[in-house]
PDB file of N, CA and C in Angstrom:
ATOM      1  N   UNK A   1     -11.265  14.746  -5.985  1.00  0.00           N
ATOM      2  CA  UNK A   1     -10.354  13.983  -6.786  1.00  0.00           C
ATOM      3  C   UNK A   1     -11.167  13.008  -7.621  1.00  0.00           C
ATOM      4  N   UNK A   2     -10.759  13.113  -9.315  1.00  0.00           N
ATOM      5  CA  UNK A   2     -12.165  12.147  -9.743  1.00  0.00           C
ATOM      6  C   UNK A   2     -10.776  11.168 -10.410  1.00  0.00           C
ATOM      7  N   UNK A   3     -11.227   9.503 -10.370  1.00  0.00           N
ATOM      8  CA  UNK A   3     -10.039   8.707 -11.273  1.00  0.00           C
ATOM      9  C   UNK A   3     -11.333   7.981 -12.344  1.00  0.00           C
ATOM     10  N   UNK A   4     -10.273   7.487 -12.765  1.00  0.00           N
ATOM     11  CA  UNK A   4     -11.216   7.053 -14.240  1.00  0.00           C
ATOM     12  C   UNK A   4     -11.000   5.598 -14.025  1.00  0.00           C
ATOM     13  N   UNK A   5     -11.398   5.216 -12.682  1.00  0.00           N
ATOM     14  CA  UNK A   5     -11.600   3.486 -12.828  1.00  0.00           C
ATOM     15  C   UNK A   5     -12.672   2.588 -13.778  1.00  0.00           C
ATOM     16  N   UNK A   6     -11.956   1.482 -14.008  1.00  0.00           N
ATOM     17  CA  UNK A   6     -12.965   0.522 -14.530  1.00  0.00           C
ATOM     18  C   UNK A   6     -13.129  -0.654 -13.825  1.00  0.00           C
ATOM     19  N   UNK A   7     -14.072  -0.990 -14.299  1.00  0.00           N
ATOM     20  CA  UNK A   7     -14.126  -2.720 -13.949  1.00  0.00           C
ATOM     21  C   UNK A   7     -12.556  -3.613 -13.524  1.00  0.00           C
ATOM     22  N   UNK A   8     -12.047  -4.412 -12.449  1.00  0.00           N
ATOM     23  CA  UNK A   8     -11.583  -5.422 -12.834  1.00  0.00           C
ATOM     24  C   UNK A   8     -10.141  -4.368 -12.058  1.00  0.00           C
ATOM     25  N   UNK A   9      -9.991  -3.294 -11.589  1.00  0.00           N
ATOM     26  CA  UNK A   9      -8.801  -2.491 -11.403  1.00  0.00           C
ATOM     27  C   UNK A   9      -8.984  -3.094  -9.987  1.00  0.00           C
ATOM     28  N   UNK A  10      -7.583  -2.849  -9.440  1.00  0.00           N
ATOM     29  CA  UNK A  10      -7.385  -2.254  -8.316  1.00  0.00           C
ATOM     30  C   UNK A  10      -6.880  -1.457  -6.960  1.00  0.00           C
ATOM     31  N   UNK A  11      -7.831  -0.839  -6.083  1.00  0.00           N
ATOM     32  CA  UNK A  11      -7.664  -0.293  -5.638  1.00  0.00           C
ATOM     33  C   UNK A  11      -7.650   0.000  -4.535  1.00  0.00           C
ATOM     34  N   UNK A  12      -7.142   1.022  -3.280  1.00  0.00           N
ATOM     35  CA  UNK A  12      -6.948   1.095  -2.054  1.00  0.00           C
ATOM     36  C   UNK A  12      -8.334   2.025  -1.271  1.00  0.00           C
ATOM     37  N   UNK A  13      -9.153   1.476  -0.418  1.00  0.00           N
ATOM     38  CA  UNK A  13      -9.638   1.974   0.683  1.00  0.00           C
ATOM     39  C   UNK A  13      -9.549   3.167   1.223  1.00  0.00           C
ATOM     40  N   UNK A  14      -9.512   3.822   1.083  1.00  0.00           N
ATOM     41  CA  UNK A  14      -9.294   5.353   1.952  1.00  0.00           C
ATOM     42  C   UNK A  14      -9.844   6.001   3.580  1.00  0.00           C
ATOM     43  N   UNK A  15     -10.811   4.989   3.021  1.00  0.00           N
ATOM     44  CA  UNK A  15     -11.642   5.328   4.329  1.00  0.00           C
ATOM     45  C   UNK A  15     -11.987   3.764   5.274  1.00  0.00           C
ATOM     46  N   UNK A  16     -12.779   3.569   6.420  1.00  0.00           N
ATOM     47  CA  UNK A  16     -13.029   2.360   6.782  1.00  0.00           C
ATOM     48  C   UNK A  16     -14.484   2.893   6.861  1.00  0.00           C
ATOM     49  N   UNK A  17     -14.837   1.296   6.238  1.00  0.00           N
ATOM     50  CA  UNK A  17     -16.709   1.655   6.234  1.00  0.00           C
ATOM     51  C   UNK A  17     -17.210   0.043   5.313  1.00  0.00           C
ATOM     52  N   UNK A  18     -18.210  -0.397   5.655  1.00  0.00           N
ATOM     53  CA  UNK A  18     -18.688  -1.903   4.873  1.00  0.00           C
ATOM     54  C   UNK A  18     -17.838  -3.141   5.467  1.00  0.00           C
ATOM     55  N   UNK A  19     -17.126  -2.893   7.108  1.00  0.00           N
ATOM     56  CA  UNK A  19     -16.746  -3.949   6.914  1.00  0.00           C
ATOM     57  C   UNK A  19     -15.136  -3.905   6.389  1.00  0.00           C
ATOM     58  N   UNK A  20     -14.624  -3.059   5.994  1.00  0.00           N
ATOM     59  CA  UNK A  20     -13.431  -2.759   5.441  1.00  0.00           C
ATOM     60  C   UNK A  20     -12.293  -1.612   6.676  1.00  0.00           C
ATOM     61  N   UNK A  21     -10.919  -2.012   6.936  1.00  0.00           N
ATOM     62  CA  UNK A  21     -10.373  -1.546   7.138  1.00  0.00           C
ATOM     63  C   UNK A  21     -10.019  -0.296   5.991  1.00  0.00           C
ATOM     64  N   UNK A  22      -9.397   1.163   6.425  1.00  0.00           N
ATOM     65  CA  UNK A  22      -8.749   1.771   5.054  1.00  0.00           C
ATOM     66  C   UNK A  22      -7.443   1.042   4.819  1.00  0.00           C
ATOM     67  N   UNK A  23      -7.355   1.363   3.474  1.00  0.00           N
ATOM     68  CA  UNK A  23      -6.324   1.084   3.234  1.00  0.00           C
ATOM     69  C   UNK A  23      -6.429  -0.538   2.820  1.00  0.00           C
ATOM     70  N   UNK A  24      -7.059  -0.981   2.658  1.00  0.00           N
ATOM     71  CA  UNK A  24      -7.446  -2.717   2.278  1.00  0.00           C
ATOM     72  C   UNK A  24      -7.678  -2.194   0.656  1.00  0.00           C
ATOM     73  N   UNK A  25      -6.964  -2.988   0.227  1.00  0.00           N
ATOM     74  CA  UNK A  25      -6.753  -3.883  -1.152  1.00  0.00           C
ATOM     75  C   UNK A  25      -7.778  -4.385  -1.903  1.00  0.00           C
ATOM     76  N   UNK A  26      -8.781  -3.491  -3.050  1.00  0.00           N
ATOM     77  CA  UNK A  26     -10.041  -3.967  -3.559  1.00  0.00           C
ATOM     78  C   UNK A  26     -10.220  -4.013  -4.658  1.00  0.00           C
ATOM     79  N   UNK A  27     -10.545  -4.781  -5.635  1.00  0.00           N
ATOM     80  CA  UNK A  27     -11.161  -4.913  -7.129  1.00  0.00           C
ATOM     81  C   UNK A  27     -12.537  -3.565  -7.417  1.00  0.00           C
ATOM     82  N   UNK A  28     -12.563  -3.174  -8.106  1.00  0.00           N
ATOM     83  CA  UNK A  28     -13.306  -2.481  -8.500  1.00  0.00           C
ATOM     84  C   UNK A  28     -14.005  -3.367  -9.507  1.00  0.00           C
ATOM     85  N   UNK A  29     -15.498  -3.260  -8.982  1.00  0.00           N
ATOM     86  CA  UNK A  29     -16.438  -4.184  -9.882  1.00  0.00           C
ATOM     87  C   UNK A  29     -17.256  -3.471 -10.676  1.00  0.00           C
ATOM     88  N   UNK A  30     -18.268  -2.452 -10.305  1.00  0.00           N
ATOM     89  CA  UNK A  30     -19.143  -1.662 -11.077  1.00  0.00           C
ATOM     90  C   UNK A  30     -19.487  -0.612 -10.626  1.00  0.00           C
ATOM     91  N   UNK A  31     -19.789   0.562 -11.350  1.00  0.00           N
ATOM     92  CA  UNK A  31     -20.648   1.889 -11.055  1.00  0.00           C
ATOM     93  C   UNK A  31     -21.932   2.103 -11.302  1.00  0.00           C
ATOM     94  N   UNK A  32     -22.413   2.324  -9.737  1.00  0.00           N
ATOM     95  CA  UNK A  32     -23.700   2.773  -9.547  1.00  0.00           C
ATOM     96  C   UNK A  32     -24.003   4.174  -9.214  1.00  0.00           C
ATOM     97  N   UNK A  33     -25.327   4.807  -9.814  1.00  0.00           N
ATOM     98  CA  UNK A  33     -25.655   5.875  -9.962  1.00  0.00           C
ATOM     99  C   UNK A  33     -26.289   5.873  -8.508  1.00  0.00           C
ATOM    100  N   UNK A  34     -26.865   7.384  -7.784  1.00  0.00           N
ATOM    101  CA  UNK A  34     -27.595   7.151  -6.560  1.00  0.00           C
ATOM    102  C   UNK A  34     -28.748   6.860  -7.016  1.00  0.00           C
ATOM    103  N   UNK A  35     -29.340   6.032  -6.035  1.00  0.00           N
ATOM    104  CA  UNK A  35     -31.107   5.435  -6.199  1.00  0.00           C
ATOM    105  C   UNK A  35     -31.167   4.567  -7.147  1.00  0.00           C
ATOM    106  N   UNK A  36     -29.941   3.901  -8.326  1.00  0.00           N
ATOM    107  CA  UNK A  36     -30.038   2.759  -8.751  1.00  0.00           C
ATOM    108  C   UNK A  36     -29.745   1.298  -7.500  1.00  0.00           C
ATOM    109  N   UNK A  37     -30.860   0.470  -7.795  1.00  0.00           N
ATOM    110  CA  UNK A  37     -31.021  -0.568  -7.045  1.00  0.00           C
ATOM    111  C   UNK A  37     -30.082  -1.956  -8.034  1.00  0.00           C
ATOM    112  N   UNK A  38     -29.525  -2.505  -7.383  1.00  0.00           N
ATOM    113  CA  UNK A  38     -28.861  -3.628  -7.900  1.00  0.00           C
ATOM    114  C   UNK A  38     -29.110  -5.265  -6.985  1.00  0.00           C
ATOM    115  N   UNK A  39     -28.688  -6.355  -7.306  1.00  0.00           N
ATOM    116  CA  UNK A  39     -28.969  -7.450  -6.531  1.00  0.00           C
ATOM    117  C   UNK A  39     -27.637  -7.910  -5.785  1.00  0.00           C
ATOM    118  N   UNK A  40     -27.339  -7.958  -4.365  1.00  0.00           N
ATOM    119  CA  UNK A  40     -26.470  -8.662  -3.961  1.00  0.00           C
ATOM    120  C   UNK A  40     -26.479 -10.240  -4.029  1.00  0.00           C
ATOM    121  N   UNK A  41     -25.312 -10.575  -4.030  1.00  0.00           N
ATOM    122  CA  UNK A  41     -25.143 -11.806  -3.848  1.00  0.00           C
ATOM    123  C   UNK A  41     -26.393 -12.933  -3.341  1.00  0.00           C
ATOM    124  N   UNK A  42     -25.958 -12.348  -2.043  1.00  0.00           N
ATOM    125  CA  UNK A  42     -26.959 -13.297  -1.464  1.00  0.00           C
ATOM    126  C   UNK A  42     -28.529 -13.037  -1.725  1.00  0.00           C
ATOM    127  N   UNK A  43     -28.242 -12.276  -2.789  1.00  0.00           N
ATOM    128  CA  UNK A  43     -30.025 -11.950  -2.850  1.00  0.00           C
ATOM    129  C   UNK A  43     -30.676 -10.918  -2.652  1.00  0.00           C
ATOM    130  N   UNK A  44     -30.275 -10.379  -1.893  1.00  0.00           N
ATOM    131  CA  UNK A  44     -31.019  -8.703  -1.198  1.00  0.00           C
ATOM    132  C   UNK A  44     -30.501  -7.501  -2.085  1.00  0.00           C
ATOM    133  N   UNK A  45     -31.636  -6.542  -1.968  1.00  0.00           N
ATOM    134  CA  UNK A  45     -31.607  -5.570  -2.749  1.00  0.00           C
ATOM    135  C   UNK A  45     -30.791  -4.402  -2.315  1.00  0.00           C
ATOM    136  N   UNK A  46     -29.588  -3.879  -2.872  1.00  0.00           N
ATOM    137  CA  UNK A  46     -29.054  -2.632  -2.384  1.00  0.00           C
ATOM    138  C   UNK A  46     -29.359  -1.875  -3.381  1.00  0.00           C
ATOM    139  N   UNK A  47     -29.786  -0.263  -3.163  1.00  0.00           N
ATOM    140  CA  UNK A  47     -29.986   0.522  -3.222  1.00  0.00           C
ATOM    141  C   UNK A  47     -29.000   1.893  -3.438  1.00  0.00           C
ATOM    142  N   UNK A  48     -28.069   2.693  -4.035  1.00  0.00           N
ATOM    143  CA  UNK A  48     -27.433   2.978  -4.214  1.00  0.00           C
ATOM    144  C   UNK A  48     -27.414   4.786  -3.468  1.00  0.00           C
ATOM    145  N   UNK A  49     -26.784   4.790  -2.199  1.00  0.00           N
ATOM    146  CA  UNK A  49     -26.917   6.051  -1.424  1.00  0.00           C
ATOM    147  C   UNK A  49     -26.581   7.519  -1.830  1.00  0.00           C
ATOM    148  N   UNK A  50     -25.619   7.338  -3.007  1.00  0.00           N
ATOM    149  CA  UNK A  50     -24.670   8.129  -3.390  1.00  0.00           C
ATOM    150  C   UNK A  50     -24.015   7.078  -4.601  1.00  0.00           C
ATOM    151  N   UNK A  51     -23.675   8.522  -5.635  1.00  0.00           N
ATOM    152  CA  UNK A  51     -23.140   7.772  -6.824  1.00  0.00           C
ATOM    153  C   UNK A  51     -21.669   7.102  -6.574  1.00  0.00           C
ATOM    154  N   UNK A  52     -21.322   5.756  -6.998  1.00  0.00           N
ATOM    155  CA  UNK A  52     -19.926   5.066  -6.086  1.00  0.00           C
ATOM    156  C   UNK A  52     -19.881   3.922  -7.095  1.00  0.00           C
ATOM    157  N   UNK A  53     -18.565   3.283  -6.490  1.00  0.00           N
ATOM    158  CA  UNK A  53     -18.175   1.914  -6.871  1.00  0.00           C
ATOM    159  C   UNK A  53     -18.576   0.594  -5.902  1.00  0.00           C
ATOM    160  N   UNK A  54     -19.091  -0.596  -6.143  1.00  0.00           N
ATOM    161  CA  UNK A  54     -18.982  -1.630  -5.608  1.00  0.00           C
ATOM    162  C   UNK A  54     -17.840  -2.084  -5.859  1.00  0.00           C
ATOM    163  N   UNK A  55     -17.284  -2.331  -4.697  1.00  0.00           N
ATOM    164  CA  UNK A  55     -16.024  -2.991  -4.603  1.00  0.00           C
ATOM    165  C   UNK A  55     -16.174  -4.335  -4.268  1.00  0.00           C
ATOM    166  N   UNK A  56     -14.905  -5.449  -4.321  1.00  0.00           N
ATOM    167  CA  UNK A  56     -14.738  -6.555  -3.451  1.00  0.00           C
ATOM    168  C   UNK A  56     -13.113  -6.512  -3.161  1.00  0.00           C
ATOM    169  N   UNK A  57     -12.818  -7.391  -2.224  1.00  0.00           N
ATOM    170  CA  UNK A  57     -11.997  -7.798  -1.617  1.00  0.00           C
ATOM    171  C   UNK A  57     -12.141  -9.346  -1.457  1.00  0.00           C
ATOM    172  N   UNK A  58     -10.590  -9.889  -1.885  1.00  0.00           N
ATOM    173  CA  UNK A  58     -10.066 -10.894  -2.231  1.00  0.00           C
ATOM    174  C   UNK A  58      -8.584 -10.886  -0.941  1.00  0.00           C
ATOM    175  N   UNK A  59      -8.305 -12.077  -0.363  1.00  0.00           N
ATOM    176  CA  UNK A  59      -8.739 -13.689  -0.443  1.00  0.00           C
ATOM    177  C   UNK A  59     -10.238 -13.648   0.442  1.00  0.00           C
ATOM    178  N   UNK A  60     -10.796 -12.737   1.152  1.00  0.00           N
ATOM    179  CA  UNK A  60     -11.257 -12.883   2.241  1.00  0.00           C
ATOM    180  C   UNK A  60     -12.647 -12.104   1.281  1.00  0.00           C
ATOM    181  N   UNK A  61     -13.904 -12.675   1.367  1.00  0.00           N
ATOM    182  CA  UNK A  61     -15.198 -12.329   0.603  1.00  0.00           C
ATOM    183  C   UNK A  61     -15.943 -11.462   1.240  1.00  0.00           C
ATOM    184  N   UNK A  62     -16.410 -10.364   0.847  1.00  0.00           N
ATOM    185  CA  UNK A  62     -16.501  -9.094   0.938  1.00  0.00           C
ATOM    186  C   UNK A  62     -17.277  -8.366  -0.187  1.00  0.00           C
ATOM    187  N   UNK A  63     -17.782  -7.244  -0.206  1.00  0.00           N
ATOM    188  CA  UNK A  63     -18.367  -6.559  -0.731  1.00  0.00           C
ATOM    189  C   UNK A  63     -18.331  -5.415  -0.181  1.00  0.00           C
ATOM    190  N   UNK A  64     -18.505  -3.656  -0.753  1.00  0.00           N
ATOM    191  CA  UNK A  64     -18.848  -2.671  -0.155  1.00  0.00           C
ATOM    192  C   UNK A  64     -19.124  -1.366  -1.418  1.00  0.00           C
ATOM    193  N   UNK A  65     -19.232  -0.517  -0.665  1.00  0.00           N
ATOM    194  CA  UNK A  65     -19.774   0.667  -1.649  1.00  0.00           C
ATOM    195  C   UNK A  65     -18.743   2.022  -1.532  1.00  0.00           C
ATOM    196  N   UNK A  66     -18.144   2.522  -2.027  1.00  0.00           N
ATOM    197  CA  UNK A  66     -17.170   3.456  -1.869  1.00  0.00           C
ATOM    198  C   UNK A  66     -17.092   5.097  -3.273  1.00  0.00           C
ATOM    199  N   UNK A  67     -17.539   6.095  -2.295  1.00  0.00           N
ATOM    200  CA  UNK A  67     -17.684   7.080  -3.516  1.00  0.00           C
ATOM    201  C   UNK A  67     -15.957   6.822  -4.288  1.00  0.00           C
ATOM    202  N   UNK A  68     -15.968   7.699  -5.479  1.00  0.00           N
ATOM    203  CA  UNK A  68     -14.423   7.501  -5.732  1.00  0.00           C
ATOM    204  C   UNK A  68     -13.717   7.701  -5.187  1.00  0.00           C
ATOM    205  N   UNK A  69     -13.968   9.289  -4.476  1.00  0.00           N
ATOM    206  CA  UNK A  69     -12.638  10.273  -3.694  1.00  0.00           C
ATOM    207  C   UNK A  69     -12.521   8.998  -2.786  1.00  0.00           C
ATOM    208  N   UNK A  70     -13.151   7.983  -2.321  1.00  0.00           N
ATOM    209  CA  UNK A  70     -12.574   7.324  -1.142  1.00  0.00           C
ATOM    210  C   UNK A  70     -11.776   6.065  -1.610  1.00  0.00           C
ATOM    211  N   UNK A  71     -10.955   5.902  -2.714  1.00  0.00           N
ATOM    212  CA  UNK A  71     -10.690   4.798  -3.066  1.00  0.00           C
ATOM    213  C   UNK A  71      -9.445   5.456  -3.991  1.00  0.00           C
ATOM    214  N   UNK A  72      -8.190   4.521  -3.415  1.00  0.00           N
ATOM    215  CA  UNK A  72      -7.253   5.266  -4.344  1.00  0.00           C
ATOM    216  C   UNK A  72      -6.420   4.275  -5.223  1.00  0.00           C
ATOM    217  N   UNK A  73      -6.530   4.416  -7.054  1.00  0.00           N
ATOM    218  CA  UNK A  73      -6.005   3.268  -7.694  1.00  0.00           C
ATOM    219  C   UNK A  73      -4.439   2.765  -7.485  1.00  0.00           C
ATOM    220  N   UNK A  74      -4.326   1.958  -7.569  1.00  0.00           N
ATOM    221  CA  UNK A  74      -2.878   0.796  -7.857  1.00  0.00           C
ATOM    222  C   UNK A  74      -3.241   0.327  -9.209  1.00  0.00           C
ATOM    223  N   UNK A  75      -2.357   0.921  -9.610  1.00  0.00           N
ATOM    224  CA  UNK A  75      -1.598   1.281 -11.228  1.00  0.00           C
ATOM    225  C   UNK A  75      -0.293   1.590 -11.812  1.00  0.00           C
ATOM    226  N   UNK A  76       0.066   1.457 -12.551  1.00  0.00           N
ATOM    227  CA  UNK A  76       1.406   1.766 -13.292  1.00  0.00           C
ATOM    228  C   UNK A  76       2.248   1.310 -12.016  1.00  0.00           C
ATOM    229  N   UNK A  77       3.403   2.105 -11.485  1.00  0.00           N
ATOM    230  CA  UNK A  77       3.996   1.329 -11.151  1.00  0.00           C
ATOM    231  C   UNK A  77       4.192   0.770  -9.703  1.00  0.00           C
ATOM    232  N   UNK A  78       2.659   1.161  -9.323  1.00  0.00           N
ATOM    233  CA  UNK A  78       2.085   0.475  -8.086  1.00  0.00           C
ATOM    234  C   UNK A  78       1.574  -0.524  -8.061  1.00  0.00           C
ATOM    235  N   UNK A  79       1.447  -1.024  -9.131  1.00  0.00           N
ATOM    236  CA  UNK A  79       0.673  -2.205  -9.407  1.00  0.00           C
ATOM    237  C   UNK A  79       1.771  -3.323  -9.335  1.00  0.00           C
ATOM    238  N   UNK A  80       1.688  -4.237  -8.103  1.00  0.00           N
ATOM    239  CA  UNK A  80       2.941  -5.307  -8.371  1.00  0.00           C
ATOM    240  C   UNK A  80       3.258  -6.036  -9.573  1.00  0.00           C
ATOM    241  N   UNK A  81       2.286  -6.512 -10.435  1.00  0.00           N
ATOM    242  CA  UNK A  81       2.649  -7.273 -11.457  1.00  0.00           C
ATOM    243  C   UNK A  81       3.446  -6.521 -12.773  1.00  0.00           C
ATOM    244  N   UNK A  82       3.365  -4.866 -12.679  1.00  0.00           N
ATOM    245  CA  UNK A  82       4.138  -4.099 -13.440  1.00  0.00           C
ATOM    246  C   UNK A  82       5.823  -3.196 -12.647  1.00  0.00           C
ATOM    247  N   UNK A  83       5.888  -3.817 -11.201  1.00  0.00           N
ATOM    248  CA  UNK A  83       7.398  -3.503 -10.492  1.00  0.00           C
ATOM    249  C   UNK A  83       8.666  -4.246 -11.603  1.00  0.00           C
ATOM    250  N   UNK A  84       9.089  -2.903 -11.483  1.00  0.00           N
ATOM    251  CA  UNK A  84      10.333  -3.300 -12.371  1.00  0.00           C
ATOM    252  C   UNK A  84      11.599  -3.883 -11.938  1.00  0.00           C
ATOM    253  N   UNK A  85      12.070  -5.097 -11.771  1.00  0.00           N
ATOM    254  CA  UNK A  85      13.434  -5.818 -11.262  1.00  0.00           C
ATOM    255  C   UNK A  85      14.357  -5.240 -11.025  1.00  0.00           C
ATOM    256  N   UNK A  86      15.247  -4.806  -9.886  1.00  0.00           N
ATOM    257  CA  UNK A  86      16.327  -4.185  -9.841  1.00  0.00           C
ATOM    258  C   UNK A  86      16.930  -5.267  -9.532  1.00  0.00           C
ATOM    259  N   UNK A  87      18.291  -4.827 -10.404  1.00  0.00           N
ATOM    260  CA  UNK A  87      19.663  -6.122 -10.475  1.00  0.00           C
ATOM    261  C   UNK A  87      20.231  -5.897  -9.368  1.00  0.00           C
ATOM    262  N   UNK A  88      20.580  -7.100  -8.372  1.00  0.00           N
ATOM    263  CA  UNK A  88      21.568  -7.227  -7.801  1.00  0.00           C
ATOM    264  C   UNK A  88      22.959  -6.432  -8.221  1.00  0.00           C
ATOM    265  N   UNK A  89      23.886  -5.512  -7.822  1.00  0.00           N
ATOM    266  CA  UNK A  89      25.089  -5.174  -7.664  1.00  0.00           C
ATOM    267  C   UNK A  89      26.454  -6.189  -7.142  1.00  0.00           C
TER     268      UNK A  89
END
């Protein structure tokens, strides 16, 4: 299954791995190729195992690495801020 995420989306967990329950609620931050090296936060070098997304997770600070197939978007009308109001009867 390939999705066409970007930066700044988000999306659901599929799997548990990094520290992450599945199914947890994540921003999609950037795509890394395998064997591209990037800088974490705190400084240390990760290394990229497989081509994937760095994710985070919000309220609670977090980071992890997730191929796509393991991450499923909230969009259109999964996305709460686009739920459409149903009127009271």
């Amino acid at each position: 299954m390939s999705h066409n995420f970007k930066p700044g989306d988000l999306a659901l967990t599929l799997i548990a791995a990094y520290g992450f329950a599945a199914m947890t609620e994540v921003t999609i931050e950037v795509f890394l190729h395998k064997g591209q090296i990037a800088q974490e936060p705190c400084g240390d070098l990760f290394t990229a195992p497989f081509d994937g997304w760095v994710v985070y997770r919000l309220p609670w600070p977090g980071s992890g690495f997730f191929r796509a197939k393991h991450l499923m978007p909230l969009r259109g009308d999964f996305t709460p801020e686009q739920q459409k109001a149903k009127e009271a009867v």
